[in-house]
N, C-alpha and C. Protein backbone atom coordinates (compact mmCIF):
# COMPACT_ATOMS: atom_id res chain seq x y z
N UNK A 1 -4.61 -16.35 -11.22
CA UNK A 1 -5.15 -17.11 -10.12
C UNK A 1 -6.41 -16.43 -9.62
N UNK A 2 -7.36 -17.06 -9.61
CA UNK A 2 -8.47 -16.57 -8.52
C UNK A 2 -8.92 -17.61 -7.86
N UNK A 3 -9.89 -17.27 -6.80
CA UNK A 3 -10.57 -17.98 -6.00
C UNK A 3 -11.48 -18.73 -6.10
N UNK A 4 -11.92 -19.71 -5.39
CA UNK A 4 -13.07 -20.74 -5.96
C UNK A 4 -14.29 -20.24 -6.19
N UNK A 5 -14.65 -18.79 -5.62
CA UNK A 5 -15.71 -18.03 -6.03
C UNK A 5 -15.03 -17.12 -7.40
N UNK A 6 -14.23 -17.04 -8.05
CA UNK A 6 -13.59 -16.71 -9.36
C UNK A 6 -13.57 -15.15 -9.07
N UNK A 7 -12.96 -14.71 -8.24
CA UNK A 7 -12.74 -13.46 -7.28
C UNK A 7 -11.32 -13.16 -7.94
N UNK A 8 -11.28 -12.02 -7.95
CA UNK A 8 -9.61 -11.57 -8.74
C UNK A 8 -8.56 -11.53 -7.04
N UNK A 9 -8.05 -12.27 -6.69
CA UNK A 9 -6.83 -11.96 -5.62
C UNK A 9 -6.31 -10.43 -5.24
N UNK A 10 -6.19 -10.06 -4.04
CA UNK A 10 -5.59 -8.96 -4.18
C UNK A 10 -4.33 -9.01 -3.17
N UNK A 11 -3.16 -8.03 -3.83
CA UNK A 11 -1.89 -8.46 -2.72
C UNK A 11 -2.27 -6.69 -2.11
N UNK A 12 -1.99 -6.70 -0.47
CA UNK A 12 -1.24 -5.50 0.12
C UNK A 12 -0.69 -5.68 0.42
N UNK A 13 -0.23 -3.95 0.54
CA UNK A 13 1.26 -3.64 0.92
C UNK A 13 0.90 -3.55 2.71
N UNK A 14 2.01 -3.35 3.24
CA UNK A 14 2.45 -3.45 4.59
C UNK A 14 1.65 -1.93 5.29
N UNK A 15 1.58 -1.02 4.11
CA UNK A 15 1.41 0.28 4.53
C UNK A 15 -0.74 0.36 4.82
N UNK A 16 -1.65 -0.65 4.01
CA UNK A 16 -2.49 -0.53 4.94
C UNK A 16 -3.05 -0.58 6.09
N UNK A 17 -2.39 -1.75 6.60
CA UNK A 17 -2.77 -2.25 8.12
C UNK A 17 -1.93 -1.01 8.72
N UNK A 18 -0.82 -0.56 8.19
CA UNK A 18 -0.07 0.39 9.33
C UNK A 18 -1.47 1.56 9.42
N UNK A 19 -1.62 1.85 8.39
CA UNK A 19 -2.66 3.31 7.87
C UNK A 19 -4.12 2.67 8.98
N UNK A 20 -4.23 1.66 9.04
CA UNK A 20 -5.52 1.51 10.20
C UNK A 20 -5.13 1.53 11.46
N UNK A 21 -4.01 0.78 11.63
CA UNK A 21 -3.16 0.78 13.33
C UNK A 21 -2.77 1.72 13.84
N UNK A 22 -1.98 2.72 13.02
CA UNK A 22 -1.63 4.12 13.32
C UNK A 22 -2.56 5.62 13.01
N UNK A 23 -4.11 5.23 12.71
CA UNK A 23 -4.56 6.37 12.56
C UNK A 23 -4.16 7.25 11.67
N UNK A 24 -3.48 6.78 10.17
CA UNK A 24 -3.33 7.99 9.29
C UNK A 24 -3.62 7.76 8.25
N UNK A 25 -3.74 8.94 7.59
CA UNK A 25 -4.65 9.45 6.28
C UNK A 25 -4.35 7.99 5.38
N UNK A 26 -6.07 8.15 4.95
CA UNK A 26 -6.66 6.27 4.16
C UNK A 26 -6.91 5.43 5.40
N UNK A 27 -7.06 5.81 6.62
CA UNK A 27 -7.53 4.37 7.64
C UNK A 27 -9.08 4.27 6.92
N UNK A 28 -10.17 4.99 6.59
CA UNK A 28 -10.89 4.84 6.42
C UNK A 28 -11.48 3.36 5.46
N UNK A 29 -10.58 4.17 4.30
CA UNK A 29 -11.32 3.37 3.36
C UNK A 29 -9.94 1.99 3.05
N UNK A 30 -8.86 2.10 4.21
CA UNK A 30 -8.79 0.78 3.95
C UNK A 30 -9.18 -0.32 5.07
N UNK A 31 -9.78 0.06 5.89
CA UNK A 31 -10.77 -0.43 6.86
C UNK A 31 -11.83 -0.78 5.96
N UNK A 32 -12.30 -0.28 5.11
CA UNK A 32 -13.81 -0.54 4.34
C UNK A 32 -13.32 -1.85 3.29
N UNK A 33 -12.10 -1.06 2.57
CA UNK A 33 -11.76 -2.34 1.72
C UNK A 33 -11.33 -3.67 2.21
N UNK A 34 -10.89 -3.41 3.10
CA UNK A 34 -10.07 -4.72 3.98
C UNK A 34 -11.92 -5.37 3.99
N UNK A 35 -12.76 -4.85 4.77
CA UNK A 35 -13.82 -5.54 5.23
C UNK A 35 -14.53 -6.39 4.45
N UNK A 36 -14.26 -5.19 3.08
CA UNK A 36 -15.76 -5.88 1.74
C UNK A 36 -14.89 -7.16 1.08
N UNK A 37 -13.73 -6.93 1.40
CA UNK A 37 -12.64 -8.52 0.59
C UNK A 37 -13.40 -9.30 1.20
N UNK A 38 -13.01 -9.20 3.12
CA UNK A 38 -13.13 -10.25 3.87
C UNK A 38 -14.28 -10.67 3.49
N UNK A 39 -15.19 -9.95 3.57
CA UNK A 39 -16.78 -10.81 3.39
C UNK A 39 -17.36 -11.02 2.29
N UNK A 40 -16.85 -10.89 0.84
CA UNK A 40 -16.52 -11.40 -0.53
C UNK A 40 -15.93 -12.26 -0.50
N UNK A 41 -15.03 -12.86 0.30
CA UNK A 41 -14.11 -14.02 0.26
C UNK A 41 -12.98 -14.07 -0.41
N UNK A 42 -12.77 -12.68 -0.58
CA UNK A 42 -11.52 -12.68 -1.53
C UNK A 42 -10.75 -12.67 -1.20
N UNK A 43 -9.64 -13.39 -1.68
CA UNK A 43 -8.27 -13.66 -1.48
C UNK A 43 -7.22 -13.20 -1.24
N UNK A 44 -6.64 -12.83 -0.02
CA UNK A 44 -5.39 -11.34 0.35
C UNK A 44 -4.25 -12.25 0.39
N UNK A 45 -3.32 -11.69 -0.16
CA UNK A 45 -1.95 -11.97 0.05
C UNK A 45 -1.04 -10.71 0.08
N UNK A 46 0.31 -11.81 0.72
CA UNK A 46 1.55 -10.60 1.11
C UNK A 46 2.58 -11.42 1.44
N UNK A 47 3.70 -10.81 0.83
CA UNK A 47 5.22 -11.33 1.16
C UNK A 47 5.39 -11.95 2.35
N UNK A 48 6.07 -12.44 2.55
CA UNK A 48 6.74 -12.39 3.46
C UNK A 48 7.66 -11.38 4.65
N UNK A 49 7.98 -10.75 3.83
CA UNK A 49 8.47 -9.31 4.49
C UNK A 49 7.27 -8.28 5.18
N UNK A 50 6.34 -8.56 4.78
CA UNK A 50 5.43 -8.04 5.18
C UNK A 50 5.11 -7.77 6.71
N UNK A 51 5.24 -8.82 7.40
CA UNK A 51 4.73 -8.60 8.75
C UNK A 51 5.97 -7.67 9.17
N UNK A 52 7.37 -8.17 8.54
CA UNK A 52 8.72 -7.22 9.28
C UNK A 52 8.45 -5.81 9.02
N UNK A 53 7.94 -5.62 7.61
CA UNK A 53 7.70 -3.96 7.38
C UNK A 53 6.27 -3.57 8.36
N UNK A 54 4.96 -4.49 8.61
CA UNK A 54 4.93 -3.82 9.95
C UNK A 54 5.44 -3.90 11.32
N UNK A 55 5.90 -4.49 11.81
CA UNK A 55 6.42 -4.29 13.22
C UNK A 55 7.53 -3.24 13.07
N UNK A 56 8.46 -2.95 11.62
CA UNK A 56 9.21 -1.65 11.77
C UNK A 56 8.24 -0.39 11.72
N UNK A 57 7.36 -0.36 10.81
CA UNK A 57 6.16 1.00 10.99
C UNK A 57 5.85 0.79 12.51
N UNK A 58 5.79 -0.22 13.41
CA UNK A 58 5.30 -0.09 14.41
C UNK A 58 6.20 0.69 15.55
N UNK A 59 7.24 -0.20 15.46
CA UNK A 59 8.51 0.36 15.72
C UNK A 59 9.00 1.75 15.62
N UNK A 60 8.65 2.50 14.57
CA UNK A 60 9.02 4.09 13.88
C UNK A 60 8.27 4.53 15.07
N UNK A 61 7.04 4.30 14.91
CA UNK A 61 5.52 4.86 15.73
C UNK A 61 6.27 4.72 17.21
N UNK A 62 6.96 3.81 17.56
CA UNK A 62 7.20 4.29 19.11
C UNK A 62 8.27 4.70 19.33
N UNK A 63 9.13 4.75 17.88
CA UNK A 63 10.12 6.06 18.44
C UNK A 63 10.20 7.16 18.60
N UNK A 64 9.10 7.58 18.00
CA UNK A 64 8.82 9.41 17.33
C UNK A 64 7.79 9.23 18.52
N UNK A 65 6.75 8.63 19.54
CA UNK A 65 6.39 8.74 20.46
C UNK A 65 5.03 8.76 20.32
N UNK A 66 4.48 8.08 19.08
CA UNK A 66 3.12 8.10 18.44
C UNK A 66 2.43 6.60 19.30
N UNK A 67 3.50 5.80 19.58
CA UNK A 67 2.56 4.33 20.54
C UNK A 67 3.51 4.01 21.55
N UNK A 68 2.87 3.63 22.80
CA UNK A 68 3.96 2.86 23.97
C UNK A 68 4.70 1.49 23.00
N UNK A 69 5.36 0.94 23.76
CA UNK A 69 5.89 -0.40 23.21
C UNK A 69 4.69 -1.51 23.13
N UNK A 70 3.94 -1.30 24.32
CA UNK A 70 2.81 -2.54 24.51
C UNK A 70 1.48 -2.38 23.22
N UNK A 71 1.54 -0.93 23.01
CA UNK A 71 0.47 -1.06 21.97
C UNK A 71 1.11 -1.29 20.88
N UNK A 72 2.53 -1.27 20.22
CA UNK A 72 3.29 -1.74 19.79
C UNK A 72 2.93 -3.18 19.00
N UNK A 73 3.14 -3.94 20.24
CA UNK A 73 2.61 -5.48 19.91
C UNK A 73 1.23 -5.42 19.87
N UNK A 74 0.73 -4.98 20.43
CA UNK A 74 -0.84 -5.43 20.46
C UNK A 74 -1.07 -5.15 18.78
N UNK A 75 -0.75 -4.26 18.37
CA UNK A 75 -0.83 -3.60 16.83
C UNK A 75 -0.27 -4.93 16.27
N UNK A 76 0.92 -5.26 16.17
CA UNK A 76 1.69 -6.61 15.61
C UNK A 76 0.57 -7.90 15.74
N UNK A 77 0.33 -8.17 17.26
CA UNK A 77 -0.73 -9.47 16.96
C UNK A 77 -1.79 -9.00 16.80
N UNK A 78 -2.59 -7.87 16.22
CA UNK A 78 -3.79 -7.78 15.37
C UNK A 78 -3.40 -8.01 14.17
N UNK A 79 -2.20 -7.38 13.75
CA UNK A 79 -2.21 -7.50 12.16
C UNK A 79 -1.66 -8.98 11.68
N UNK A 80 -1.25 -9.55 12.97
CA UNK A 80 -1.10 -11.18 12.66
C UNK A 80 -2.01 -12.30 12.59
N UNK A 81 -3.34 -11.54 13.38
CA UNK A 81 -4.89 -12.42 13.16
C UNK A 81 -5.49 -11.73 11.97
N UNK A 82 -5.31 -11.35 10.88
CA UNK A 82 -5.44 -10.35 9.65
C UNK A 82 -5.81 -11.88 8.76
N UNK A 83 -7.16 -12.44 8.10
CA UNK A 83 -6.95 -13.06 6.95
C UNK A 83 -5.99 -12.92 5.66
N UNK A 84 -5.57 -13.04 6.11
CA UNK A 84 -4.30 -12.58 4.60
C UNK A 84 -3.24 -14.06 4.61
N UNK A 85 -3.06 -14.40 3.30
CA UNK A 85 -2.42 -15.64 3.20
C UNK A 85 -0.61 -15.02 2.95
N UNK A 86 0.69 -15.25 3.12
CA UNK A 86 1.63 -15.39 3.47
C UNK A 86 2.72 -16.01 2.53
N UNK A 87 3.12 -15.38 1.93
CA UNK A 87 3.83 -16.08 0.93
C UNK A 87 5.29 -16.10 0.33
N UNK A 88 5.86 -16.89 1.00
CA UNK A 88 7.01 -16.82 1.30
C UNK A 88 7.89 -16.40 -0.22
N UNK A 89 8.78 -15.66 -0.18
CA UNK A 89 9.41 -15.45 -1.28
C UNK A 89 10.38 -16.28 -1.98
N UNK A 90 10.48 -16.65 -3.15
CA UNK A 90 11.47 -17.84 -3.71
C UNK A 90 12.45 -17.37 -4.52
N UNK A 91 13.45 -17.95 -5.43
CA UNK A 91 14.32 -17.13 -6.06
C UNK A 91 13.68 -16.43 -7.49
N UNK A 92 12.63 -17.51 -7.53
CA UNK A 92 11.79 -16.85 -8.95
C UNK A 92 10.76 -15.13 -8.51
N UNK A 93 10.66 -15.71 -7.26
CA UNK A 93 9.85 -14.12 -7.05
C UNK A 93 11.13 -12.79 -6.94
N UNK A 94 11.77 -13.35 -6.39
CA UNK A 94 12.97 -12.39 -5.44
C UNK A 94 13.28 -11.77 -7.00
N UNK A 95 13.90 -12.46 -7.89
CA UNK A 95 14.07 -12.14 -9.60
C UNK A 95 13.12 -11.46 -10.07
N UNK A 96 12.51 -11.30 -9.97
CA UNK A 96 10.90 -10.71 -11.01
C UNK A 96 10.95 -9.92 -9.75
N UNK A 97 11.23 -9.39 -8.33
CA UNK A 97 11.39 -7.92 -8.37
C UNK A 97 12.38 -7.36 -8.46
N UNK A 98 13.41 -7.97 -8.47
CA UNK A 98 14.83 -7.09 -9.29
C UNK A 98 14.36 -6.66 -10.44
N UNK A 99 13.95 -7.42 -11.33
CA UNK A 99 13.22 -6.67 -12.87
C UNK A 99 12.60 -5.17 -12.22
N UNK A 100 11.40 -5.88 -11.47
CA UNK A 100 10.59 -4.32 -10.95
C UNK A 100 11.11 -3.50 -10.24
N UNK A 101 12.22 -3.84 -9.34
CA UNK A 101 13.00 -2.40 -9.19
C UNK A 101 13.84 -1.60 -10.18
N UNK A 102 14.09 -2.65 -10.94
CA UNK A 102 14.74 -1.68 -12.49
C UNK A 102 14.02 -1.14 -12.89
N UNK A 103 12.54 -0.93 -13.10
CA UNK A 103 11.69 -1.11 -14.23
C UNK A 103 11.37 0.20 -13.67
N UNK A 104 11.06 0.26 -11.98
CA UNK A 104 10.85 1.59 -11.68
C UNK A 104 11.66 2.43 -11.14
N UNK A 105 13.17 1.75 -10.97
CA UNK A 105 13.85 2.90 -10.75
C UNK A 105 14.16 2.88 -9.31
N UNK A 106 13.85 2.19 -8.16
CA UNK A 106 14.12 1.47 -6.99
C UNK A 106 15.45 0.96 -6.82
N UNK A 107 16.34 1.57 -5.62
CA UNK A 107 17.82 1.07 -5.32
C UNK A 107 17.29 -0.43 -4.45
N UNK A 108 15.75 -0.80 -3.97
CA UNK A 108 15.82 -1.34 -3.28
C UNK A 108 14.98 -2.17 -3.68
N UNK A 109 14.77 -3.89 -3.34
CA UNK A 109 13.59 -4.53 -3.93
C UNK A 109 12.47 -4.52 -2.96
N UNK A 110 12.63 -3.74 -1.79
CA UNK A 110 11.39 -4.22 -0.68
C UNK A 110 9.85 -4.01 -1.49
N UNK A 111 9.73 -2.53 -2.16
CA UNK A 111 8.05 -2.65 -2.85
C UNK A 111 8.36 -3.57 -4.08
N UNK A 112 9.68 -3.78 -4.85
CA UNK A 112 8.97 -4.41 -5.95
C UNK A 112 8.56 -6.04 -5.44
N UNK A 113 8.85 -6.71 -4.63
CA UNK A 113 8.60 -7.83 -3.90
C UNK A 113 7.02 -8.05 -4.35
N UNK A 114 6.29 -6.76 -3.54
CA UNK A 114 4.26 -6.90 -3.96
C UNK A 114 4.53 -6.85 -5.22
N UNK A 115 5.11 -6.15 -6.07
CA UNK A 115 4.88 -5.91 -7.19
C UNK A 115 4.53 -7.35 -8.03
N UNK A 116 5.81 -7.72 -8.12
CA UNK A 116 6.12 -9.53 -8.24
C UNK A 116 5.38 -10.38 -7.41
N UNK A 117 4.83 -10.89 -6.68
CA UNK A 117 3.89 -11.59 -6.25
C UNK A 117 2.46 -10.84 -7.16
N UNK A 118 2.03 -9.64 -7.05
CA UNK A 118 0.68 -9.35 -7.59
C UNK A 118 0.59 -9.83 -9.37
N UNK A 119 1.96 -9.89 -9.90
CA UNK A 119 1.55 -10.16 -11.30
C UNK A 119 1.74 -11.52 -11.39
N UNK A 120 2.46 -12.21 -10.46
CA UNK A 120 2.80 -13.64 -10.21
C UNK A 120 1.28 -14.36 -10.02
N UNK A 121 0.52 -13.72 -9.06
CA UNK A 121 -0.89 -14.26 -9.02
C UNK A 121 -2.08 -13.46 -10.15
N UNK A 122 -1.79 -12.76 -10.70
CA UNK A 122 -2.48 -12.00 -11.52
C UNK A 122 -3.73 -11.12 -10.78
N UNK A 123 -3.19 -10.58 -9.89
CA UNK A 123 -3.55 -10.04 -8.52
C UNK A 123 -3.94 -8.07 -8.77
N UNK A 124 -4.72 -7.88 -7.83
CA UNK A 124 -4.87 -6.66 -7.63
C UNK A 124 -3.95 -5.81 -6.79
N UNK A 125 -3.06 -5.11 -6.78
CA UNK A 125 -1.75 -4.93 -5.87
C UNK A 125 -2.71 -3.10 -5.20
N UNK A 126 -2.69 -3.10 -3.91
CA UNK A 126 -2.67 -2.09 -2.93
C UNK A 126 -1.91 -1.62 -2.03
N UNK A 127 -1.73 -0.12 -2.20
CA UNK A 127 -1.08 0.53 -1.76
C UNK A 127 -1.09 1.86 -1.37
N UNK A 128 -0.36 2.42 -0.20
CA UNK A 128 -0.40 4.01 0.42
C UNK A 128 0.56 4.84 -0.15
N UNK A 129 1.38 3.87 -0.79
CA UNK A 129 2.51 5.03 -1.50
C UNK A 129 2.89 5.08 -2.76
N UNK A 130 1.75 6.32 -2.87
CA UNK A 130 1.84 7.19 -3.85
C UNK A 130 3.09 7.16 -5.03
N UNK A 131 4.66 7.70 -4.23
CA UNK A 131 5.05 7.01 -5.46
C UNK A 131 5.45 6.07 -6.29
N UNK A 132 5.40 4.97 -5.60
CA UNK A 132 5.21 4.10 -5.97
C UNK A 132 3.95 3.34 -6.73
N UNK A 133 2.97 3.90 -6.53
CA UNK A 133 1.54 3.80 -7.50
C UNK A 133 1.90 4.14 -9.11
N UNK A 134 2.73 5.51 -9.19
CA UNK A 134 3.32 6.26 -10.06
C UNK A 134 3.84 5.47 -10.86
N UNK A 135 5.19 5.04 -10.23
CA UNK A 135 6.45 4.65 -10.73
C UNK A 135 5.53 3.20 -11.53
N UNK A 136 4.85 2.57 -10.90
CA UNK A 136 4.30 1.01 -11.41
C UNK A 136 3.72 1.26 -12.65
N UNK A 137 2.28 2.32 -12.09
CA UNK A 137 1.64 2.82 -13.14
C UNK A 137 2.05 3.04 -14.43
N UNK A 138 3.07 4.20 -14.29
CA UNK A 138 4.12 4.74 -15.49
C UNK A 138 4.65 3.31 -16.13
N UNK A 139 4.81 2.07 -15.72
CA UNK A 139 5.41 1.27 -16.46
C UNK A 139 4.58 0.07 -16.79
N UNK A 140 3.26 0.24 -16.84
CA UNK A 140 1.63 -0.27 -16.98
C UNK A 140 1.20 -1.02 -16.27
N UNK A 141 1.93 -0.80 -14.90
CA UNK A 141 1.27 -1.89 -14.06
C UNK A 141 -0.02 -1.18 -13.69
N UNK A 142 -1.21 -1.76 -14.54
CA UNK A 142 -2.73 -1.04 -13.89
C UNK A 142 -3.48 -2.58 -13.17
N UNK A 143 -2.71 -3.06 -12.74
CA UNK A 143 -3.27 -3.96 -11.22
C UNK A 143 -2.81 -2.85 -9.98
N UNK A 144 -2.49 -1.78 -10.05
CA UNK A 144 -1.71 -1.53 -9.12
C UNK A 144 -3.13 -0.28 -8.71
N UNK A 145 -3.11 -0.13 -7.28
CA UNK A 145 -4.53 1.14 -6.99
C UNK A 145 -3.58 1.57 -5.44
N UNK A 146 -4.01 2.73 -5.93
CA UNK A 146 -3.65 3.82 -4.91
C UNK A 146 -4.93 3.91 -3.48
N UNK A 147 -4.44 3.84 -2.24
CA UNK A 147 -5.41 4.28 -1.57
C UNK A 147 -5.34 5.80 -1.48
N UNK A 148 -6.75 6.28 -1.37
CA UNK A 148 -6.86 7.39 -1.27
C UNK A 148 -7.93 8.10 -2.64
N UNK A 149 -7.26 6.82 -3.53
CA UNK A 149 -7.98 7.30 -5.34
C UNK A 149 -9.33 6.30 -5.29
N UNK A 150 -10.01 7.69 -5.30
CA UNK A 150 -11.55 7.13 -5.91
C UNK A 150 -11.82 6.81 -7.31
């Protein structure tokens, strides 16, 4: 799938917007990447689960005492005015990341979810965690980019 400007799609994970909202290592450059999509016109997508995995990063952040509750939300409805399209998960996606949690070794399907949507759209898949860059990598997913890797 690409875009009507023939733009390659890219899916993120939940963990950039946290990495800009919460001030940690990669806000930079996924502030930069987020920007050059937006104004390329390129095409962001993300699960569905997505917004829940941030409001729990948001959530973590005000338990350990890193945000009040109010910046909390305010963080939640920024990352909910976020161009990024929304894509609800079906039984064919939910399946194709059971594969990818086998594939990498995951008790859980929450990352293989991007995984499966990014090859579902033939997508660029982004991400903050490392091992999981690994684990994909190791099994040839090279749509898959690490933030942080130049």
């Amino acid at each position: 799938m690409t875009s009507h400007l023939g733009l390659k799609p890219v899916v993120i994970d939940a963990n950039l917007p946290l990495s800009i909202l919460l001030a940690l290592p990669g806000r930079e450059q996924a502030s930069e990447l987020l920007s050059r999509w937006w104004t390329e016109g390129r095409p962001l997508y993300v699960p569905g689960l997505w917004q829940l995995e941030i409001a729990s990063g948001l959530r973590k952040a005000v338990s350990v005492g890193w945000l009040t509750q109010d910046e909390a939300h305010e963080g939640l409805r920024l990352a909910a005015q976020w161009a990024v399209q929304v894509i609800a998960e079906d039984m064919t996606l939910v399946d194709d990341a059971l594969r990818w949690a086998a594939r990498i070794g995951q008790r859980v399907i929450y990352d293989s979810i991007y995984l499966a949507l990014a090859e579902r759209l033939k997508a660029d898949f982004w991400t903050a965690d490392r091992k999981l860059y690994r684990q994909a990598r190791f099994q040839g997913a090279d749509f898959v980019h690490l933030l942080g890797e130049k």
